[in-house]
N, C-alpha and C. Protein backbone atom coordinates (compact mmCIF):
# COMPACT_ATOMS: atom_id res chain seq x y z
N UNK A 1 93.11 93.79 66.33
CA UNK A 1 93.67 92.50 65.92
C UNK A 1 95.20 92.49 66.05
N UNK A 2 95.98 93.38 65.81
CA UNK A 2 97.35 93.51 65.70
C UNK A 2 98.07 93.29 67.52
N UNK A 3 96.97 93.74 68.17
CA UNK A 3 97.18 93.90 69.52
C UNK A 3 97.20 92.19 69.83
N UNK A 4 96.04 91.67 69.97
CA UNK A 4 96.39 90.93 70.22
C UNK A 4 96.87 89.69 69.25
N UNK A 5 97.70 89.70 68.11
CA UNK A 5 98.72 88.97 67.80
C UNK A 5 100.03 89.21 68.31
N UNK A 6 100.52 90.52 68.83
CA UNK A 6 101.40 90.75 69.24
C UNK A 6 101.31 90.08 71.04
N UNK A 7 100.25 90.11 71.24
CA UNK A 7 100.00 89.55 72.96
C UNK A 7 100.19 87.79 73.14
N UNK A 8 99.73 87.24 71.66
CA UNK A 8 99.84 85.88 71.30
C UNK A 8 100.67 85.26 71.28
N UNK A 9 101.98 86.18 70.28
CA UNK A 9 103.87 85.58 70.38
C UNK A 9 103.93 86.32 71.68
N UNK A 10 103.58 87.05 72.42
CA UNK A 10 104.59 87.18 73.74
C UNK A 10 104.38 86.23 74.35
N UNK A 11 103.09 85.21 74.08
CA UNK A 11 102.78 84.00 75.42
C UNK A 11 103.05 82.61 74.87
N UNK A 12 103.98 83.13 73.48
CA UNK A 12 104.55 81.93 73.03
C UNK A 12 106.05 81.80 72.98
N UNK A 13 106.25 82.96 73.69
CA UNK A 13 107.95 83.27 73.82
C UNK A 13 108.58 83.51 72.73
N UNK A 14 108.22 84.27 71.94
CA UNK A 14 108.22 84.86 70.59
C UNK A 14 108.31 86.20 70.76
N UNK A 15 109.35 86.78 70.67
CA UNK A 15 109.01 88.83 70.93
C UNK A 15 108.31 89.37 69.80
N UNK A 16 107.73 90.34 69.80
CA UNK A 16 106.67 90.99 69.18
C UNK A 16 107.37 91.76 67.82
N UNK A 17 108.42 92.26 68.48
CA UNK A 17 109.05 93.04 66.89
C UNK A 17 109.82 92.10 66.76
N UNK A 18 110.14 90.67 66.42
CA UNK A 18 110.84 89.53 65.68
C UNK A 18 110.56 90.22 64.45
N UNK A 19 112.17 90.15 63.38
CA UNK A 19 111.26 90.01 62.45
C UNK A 19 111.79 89.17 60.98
N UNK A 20 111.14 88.81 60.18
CA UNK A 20 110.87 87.86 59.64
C UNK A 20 111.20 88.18 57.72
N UNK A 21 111.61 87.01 56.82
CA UNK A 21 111.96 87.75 55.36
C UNK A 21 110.85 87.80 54.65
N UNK A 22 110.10 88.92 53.86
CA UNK A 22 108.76 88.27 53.18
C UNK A 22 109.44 87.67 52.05
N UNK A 23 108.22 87.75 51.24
CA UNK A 23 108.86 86.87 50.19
C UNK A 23 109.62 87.31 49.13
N UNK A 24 110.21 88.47 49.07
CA UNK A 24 110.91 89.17 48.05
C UNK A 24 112.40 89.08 49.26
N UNK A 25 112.37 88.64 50.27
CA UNK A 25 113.73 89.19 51.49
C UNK A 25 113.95 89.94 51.86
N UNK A 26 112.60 90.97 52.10
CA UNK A 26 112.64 92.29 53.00
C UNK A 26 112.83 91.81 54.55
N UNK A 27 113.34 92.49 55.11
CA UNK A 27 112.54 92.54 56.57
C UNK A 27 111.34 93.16 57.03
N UNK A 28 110.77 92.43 57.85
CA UNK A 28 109.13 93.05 58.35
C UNK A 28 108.79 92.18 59.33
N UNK A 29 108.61 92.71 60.78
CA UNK A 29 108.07 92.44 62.06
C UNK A 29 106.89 91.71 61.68
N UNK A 30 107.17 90.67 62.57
CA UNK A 30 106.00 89.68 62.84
C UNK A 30 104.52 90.02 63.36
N UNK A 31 104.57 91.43 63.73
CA UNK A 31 103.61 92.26 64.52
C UNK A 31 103.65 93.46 64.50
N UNK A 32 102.87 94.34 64.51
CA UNK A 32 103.29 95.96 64.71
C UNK A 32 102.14 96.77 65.87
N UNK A 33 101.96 95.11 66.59
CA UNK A 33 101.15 95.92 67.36
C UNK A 33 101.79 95.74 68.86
N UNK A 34 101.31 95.97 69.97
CA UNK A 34 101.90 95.92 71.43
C UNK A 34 101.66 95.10 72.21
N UNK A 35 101.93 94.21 73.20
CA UNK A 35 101.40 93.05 74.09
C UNK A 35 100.66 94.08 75.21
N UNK A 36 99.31 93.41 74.98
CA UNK A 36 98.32 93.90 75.84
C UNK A 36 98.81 92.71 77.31
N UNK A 37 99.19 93.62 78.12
CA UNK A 37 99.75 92.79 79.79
C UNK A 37 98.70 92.91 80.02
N UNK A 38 97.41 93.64 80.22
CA UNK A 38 96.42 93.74 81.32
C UNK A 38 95.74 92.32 81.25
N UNK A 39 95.77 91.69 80.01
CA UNK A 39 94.95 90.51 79.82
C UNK A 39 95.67 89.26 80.55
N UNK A 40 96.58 89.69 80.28
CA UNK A 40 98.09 88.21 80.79
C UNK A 40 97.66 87.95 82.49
N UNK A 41 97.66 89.11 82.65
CA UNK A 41 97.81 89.23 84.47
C UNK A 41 96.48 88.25 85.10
């Protein structure tokens, strides 16, 4: 699953380690997983 959310913002022009405040104002990547290219192609 992480895979392909991270494959999801790459095809939304969104980079994969963006990252984002939770709700206390940490930082934490939008994803921690990798853009699967084989599927894109």
């Amino acid at each position: 699953m992480l895979l392909l959310a991270a494959t999801m913002y790459h095809l939304l022009g969104i980079h994969s380690e963006t990252m984002i405040k939770d709700v206390i104002g940490r930082d934490v990547p939008i994803s921690y997983g990798k853009v699967i290219h084989d599927i894109i192609a």
